[in-house]
C-alpha atoms as a PDB file:
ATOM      1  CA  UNK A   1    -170.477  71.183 -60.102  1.00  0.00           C
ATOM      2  CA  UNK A   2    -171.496  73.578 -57.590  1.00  0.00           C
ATOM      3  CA  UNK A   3    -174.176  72.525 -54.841  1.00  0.00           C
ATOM      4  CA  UNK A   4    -176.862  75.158 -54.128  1.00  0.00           C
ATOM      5  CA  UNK A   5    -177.534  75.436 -49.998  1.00  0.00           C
ATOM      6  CA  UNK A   6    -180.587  73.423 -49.731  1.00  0.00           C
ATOM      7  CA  UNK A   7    -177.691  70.294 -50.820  1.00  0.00           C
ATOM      8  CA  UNK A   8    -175.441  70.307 -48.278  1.00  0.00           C
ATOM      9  CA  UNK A   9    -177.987  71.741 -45.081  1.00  0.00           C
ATOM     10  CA  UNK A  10    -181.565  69.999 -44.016  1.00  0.00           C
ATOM     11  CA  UNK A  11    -184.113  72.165 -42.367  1.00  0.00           C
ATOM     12  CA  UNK A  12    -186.276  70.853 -40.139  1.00  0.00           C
ATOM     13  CA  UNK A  13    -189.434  72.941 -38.586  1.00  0.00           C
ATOM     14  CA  UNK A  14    -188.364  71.224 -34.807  1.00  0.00           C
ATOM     15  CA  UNK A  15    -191.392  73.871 -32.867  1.00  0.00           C
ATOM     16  CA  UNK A  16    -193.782  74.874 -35.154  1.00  0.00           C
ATOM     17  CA  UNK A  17    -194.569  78.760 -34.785  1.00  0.00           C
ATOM     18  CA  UNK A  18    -197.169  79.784 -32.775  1.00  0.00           C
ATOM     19  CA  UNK A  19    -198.438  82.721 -30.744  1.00  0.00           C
ATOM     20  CA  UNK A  20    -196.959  81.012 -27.579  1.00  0.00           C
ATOM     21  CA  UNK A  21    -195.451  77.425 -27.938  1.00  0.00           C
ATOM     22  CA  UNK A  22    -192.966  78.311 -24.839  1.00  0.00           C
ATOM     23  CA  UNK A  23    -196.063  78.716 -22.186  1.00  0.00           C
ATOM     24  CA  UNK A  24    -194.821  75.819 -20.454  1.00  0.00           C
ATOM     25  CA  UNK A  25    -191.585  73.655 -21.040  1.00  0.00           C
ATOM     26  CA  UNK A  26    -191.243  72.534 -24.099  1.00  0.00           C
ATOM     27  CA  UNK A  27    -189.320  69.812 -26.500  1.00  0.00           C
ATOM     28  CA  UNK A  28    -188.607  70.179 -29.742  1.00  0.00           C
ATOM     29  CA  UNK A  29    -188.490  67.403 -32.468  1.00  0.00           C
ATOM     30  CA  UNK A  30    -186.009  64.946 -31.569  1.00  0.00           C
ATOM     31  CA  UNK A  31    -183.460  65.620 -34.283  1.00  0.00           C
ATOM     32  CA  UNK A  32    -181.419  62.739 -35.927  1.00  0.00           C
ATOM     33  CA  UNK A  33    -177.768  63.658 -36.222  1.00  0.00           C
ATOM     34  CA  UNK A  34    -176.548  59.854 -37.767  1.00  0.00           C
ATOM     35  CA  UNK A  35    -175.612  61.601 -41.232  1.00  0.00           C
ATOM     36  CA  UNK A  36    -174.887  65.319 -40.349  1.00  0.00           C
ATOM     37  CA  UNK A  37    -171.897  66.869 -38.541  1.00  0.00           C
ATOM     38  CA  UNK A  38    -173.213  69.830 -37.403  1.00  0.00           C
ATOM     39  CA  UNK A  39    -176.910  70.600 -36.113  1.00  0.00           C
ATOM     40  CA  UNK A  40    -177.828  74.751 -35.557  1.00  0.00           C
ATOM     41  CA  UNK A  41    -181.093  75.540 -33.608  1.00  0.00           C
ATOM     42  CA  UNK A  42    -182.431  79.240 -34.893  1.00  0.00           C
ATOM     43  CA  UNK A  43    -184.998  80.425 -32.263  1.00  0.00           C
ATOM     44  CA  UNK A  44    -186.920  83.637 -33.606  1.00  0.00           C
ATOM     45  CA  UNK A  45    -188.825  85.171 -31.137  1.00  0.00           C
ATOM     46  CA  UNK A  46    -191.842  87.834 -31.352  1.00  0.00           C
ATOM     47  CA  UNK A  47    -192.201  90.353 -28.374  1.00  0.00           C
ATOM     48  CA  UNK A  48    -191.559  88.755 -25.236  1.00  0.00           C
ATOM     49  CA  UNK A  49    -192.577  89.047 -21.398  1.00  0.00           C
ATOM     50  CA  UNK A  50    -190.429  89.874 -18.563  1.00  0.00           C
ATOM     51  CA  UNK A  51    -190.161  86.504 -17.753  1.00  0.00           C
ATOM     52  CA  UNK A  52    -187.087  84.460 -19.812  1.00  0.00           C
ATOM     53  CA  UNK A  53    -186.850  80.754 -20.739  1.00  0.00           C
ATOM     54  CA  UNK A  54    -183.563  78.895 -19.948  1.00  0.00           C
ATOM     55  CA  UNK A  55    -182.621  76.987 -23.140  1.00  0.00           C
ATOM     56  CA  UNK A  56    -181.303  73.490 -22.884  1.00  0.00           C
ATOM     57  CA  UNK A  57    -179.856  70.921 -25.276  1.00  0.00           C
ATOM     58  CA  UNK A  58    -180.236  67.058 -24.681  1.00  0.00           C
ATOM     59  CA  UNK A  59    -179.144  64.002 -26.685  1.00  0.00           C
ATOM     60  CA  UNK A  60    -180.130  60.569 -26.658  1.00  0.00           C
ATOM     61  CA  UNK A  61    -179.631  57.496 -28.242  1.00  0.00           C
ATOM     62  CA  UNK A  62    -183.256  57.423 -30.585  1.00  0.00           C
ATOM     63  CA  UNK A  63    -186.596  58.814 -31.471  1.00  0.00           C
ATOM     64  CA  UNK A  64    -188.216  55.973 -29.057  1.00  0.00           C
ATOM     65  CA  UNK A  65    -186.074  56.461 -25.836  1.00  0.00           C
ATOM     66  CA  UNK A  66    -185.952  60.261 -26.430  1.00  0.00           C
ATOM     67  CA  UNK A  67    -183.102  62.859 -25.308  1.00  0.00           C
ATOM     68  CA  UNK A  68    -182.568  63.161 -21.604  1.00  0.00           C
ATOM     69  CA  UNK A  69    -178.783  63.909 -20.744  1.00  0.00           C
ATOM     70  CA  UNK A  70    -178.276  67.283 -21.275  1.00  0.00           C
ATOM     71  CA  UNK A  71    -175.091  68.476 -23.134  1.00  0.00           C
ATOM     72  CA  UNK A  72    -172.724  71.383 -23.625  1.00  0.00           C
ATOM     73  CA  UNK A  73    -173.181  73.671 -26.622  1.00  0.00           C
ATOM     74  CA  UNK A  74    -172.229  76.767 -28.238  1.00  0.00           C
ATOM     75  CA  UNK A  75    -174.484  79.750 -28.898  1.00  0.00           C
ATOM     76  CA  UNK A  76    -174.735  83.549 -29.930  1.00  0.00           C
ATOM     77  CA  UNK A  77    -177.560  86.018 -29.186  1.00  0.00           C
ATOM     78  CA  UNK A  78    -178.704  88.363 -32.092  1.00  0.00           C
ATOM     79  CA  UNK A  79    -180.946  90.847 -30.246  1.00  0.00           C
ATOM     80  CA  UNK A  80    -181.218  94.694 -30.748  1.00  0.00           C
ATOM     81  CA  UNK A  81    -180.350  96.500 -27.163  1.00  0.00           C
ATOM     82  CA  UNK A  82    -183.924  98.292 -26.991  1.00  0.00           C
ATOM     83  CA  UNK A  83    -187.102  98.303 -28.971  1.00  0.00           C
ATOM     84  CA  UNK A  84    -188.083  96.750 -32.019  1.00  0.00           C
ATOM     85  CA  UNK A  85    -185.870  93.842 -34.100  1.00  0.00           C
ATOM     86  CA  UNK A  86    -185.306  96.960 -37.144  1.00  0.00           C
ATOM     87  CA  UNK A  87    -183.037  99.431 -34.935  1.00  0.00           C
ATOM     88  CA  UNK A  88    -179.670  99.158 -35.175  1.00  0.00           C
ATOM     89  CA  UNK A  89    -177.719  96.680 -33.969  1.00  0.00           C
ATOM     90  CA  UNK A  90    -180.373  94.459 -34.314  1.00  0.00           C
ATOM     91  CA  UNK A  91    -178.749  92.248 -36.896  1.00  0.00           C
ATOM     92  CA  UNK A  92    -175.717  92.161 -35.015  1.00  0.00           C
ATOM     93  CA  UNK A  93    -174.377  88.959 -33.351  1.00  0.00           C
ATOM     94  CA  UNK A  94    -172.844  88.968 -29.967  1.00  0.00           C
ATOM     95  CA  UNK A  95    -169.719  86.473 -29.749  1.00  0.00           C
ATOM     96  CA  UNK A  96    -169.818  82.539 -29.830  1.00  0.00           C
ATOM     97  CA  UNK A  97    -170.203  81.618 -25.915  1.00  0.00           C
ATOM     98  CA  UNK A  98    -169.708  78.515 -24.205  1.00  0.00           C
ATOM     99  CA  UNK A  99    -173.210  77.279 -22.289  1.00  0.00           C
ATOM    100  CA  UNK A 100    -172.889  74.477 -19.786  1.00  0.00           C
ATOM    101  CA  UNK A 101    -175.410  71.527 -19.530  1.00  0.00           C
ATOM    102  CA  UNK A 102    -177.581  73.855 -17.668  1.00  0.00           C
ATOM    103  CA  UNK A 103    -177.746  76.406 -20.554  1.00  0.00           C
ATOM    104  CA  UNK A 104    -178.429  80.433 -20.846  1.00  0.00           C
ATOM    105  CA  UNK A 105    -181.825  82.236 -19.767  1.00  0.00           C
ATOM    106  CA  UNK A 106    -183.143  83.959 -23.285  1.00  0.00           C
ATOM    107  CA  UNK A 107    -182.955  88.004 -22.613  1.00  0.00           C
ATOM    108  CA  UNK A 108    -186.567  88.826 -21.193  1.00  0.00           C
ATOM    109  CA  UNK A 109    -188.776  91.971 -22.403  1.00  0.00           C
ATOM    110  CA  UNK A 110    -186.838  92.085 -25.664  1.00  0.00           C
ATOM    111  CA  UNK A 111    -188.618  91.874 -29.296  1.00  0.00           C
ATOM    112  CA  UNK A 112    -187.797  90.248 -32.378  1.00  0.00           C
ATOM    113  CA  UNK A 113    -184.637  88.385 -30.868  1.00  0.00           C
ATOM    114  CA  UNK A 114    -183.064  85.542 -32.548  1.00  0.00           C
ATOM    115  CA  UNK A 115    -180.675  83.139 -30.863  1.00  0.00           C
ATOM    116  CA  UNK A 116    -178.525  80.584 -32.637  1.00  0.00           C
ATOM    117  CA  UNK A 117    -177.519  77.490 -30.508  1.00  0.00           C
ATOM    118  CA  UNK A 118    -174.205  75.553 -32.086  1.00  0.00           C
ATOM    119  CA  UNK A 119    -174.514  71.521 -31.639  1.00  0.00           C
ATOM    120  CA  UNK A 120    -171.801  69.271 -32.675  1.00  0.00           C
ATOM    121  CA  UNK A 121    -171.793  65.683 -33.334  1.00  0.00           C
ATOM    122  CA  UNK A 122    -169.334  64.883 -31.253  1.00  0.00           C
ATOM    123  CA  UNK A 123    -170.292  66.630 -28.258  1.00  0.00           C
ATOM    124  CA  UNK A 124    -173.638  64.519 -28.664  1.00  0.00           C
ATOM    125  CA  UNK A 125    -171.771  61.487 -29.412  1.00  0.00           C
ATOM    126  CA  UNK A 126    -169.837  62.142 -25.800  1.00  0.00           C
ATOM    127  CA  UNK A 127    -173.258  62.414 -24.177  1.00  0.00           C
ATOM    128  CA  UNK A 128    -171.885  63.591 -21.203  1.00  0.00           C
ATOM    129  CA  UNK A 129    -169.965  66.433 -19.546  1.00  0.00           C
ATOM    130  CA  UNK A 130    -167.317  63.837 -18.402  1.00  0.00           C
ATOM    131  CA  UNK A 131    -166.838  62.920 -22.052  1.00  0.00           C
ATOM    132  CA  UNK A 132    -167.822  58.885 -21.591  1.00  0.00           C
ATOM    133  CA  UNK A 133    -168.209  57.627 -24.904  1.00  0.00           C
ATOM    134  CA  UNK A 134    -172.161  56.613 -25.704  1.00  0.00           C
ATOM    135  CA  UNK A 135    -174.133  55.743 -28.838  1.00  0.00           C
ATOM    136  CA  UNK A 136    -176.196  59.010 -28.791  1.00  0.00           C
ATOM    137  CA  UNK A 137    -176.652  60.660 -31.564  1.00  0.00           C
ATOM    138  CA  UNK A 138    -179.891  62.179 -31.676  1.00  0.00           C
ATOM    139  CA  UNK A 139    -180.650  65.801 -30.438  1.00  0.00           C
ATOM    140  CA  UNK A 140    -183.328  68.148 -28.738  1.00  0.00           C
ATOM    141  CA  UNK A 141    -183.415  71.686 -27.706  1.00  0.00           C
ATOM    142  CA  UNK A 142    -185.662  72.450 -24.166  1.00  0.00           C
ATOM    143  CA  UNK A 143    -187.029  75.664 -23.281  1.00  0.00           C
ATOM    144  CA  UNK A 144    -188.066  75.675 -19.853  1.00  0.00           C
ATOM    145  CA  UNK A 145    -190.296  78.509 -18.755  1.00  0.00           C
ATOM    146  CA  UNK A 146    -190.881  79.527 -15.284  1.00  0.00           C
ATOM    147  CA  UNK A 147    -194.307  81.262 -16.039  1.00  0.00           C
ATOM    148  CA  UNK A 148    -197.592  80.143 -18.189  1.00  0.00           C
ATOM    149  CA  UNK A 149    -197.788  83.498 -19.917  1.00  0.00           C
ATOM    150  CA  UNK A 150    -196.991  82.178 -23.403  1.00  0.00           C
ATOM    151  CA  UNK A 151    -193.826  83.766 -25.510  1.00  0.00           C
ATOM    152  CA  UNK A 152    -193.999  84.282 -29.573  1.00  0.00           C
ATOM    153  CA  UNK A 153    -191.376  82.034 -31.579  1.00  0.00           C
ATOM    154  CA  UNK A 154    -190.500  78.881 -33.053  1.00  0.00           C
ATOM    155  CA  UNK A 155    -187.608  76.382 -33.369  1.00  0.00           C
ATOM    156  CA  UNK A 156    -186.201  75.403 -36.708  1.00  0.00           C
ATOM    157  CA  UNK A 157    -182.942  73.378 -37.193  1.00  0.00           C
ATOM    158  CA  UNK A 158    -180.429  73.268 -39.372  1.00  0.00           C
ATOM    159  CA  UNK A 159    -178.222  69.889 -40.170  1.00  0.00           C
ATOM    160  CA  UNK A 160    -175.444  70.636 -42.242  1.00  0.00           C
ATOM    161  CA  UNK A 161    -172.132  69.084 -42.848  1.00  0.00           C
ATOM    162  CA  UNK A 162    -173.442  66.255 -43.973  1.00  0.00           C
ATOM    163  CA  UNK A 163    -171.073  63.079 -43.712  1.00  0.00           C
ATOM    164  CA  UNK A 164    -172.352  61.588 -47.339  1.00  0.00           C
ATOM    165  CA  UNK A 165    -173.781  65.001 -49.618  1.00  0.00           C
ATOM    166  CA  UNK A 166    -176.510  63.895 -51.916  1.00  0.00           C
ATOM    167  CA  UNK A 167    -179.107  66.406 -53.917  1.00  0.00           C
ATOM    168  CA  UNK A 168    -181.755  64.993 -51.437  1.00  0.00           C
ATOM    169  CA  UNK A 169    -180.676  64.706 -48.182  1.00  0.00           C
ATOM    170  CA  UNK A 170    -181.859  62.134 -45.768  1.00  0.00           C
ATOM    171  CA  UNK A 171    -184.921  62.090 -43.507  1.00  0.00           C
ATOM    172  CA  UNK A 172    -183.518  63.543 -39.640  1.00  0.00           C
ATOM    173  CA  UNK A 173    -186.855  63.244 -37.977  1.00  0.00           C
ATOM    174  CA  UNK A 174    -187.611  59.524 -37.051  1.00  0.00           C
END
């Protein structure tokens, strides 16, 4: 028996949309990791300033301490090269890249640009650049904005690989 997507990934709305949720810095949910392997953040964004946000990913070891040591991760850009999200090339990804534990700037003054930020369990389990083991194993993404103008988007992430599959998958928010 076949499972159908919504069995073996969890969604989870981690900054709810609104007209401009990145006018200051901003935390998403704290994301729970325990049962998944993998854990994608999908930022869609609407038509942005000049100004760029530098995207960050922290883990932690709970919901109650939070996520404060910031990790590597992977990520890819999906952002037409001039005007609106429907011209061409706007659908197409750039390559996987490497982003350090002080992360990437999002591209400024482009619209309808969708980024896709890679996290994997055991980089968060490592919790830091020096590789020390720890007992983290919850997640957040940062976007930290160096103006108060206010950008369109939203944060949702995706668990998947999940370490025991199950028609409902567990909770990942605390």
């Amino acid at each position: 028996m076949s499972q159908v997507w919504s069995e073996i990934n969890k969604v989870v709305n981690a900054i709810v949309p609104a007209a401009d949720p990145f006018a200051s810095n901003v935390n998403s949910d704290i994301i729970n990791m325990e049962n998944y392997k993998k854990c994608t953040f999908i930022i869609p964004t609407g038509t942005t300033s000049a100004d760029a946000g530098v995207v960050t990913v922290k883990a932690g070891m709970d919901n109650t301490t939070g996520c404060a040591t910031a990790i590597s991760f992977k990520y890819r850009t999906q952002i037409a090269s001039t005007g609106a999200h429907t011209l061409a090339g706007g659908d197409v990804p750039s390559a996987l890249t490497d982003a350090t534990t002080t992360g990437f700037a999002m591209t400024a003054a482009k619209s309808g640009g969708l980024y896709i930020i890679e996290v994997d369990a055991s980089t968060v389990c490592a919790g830091t650049t020096a590789g020390a083991a720890s007992d983290y194993d919850h997640v957040c993404l940062t976007v930290t904005e160096s103006d108060s103008a206010g950008h369109p988007a939203c944060v949702l992430a995706i668990l998947s690989e999940p370490r025991y599959p199950q028609a409902i998958l567990q909770t990942a928010i605390d």
